[in-house]
Protein backbone atom coordinates (compact mmCIF):
# COMPACT_ATOMS: atom_id res chain seq x y z
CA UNK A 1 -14.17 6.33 -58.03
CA UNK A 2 -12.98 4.07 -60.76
CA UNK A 3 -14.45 1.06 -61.31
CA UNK A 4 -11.72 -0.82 -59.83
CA UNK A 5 -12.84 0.27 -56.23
CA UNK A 6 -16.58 0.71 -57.15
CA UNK A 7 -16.21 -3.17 -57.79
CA UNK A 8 -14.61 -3.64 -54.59
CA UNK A 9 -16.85 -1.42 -52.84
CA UNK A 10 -19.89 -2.46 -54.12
CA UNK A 11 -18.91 -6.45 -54.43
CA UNK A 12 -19.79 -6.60 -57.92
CA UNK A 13 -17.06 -7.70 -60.42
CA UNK A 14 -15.75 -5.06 -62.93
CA UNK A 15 -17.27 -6.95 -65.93
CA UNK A 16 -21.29 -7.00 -64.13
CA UNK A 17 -20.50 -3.45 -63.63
CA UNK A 18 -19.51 -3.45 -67.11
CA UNK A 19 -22.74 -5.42 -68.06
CA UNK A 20 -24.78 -3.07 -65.88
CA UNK A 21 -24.20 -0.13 -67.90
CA UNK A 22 -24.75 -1.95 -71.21
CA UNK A 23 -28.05 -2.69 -70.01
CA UNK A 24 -28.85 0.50 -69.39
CA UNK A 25 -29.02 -0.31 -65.48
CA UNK A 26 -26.25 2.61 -64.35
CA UNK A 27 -24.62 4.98 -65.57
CA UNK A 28 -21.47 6.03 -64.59
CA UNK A 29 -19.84 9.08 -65.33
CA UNK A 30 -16.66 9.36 -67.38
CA UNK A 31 -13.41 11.34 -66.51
CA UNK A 32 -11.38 13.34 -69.19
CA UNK A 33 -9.39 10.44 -70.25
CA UNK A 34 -12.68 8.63 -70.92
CA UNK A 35 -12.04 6.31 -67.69
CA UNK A 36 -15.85 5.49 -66.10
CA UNK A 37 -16.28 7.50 -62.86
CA UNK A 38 -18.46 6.26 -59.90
CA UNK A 39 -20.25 8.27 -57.84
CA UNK A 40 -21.66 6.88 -54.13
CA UNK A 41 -24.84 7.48 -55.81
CA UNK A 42 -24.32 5.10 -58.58
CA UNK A 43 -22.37 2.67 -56.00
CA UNK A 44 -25.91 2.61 -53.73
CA UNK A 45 -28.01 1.84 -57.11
CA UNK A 46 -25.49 -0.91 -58.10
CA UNK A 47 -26.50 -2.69 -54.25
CA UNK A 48 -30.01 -2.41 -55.24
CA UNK A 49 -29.43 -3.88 -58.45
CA UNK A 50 -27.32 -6.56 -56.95
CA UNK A 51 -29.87 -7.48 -54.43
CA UNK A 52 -32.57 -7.64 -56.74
CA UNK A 53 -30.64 -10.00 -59.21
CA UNK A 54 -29.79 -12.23 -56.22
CA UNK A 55 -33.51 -12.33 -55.59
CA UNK A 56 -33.85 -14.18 -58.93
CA UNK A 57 -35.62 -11.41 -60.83
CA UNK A 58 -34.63 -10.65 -64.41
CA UNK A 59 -32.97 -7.44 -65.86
CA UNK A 60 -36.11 -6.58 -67.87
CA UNK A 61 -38.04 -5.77 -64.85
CA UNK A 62 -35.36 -4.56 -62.96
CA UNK A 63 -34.80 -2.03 -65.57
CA UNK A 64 -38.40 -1.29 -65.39
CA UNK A 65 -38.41 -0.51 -61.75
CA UNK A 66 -35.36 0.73 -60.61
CA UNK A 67 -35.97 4.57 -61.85
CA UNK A 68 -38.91 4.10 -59.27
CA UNK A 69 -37.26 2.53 -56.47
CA UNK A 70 -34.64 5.24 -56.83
CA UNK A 71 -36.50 7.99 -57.22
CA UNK A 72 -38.93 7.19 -54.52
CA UNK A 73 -35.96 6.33 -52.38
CA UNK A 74 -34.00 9.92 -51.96
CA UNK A 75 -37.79 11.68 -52.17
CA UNK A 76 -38.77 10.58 -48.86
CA UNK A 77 -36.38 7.72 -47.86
CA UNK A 78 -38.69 4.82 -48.43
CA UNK A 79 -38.83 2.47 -51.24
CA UNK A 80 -42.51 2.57 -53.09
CA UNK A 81 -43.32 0.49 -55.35
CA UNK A 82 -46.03 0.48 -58.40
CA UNK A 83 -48.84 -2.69 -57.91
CA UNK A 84 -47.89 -3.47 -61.57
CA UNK A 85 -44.55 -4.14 -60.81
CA UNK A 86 -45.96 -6.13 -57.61
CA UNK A 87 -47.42 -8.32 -59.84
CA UNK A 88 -44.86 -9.02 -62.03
CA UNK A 89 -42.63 -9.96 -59.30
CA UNK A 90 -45.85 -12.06 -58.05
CA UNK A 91 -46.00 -13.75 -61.30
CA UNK A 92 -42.28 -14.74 -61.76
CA UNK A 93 -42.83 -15.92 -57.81
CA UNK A 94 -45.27 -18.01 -59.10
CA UNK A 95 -43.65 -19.49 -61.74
CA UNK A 96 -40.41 -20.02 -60.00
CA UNK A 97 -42.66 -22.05 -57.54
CA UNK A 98 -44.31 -24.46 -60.42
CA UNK A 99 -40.76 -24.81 -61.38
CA UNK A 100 -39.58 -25.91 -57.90
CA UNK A 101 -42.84 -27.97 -58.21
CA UNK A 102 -41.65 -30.08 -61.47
CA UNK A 103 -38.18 -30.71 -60.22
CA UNK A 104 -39.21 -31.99 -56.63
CA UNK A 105 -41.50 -34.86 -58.30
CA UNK A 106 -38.59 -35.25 -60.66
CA UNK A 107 -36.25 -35.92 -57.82
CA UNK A 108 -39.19 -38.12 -56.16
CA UNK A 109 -39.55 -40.01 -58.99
CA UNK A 110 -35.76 -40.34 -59.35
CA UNK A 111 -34.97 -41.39 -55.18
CA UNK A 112 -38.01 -44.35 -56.23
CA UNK A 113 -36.44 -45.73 -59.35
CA UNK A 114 -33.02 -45.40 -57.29
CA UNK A 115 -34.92 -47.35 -54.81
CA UNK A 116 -36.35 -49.93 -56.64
CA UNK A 117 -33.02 -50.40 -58.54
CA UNK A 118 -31.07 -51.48 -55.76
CA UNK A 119 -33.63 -53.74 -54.31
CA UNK A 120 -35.59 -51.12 -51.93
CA UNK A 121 -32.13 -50.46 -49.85
């Protein structure tokens, strides 16, 4: 398919499709006239890609894990994971969660000066 309809299948605009491929995440094939070609396989790796973006991880360990996920995916049909890449994820959990930490005392400390600037109201 061209990558007209894998965007439409897959939900993913043209350009992160695009974007995708220059990262070295897929890679689609290419018809005589040059055109990228889609296969379902390709399609199914750009949902796990997708869904692991949306998670908040970043491309560089994406990239690191996805020839896992995929290959341990068609071998038996399960997704397996490496504990190193467990721990990455742990670790950008982690920080993601001091993060969240810092910006809820920010907003605390913003809804009391709000507070005390219009008279406790």
């Amino acid at each position: 398919m061209k990558i007209g309809e894998a965007s439409r299948v897959s939900g993913v605009s043209a350009r992160s499709l695009r974007h995708y491929e220059d990262e070295g995440l897929i890679v689609p094939g290419r018809c005589d006239n040059g055109f990228r070609d889609y296969c379902q396989s390709t399609v199914d790796r750009i949902l796990v890609i997708r869904s692991l973006l949306e998670s908040g991880l970043p491309v560089r360990l994406i990239r690191d894990v996805l020839p896992q996920l995929t290959a341990s995916a068609s071998a038996d049909g399960t997704e397996a994971v490496c504990a190193e890449f467990l721990d990455e994820v742990q670790s950008h959990r982690d920080r993601l969660a001091a993060r969240i930490a810092v910006l809820s005392a920010q907003q605390a400390a913003l809804d009391a000066y709000l507070r005390d600037a219009r008279g406790g109201r």
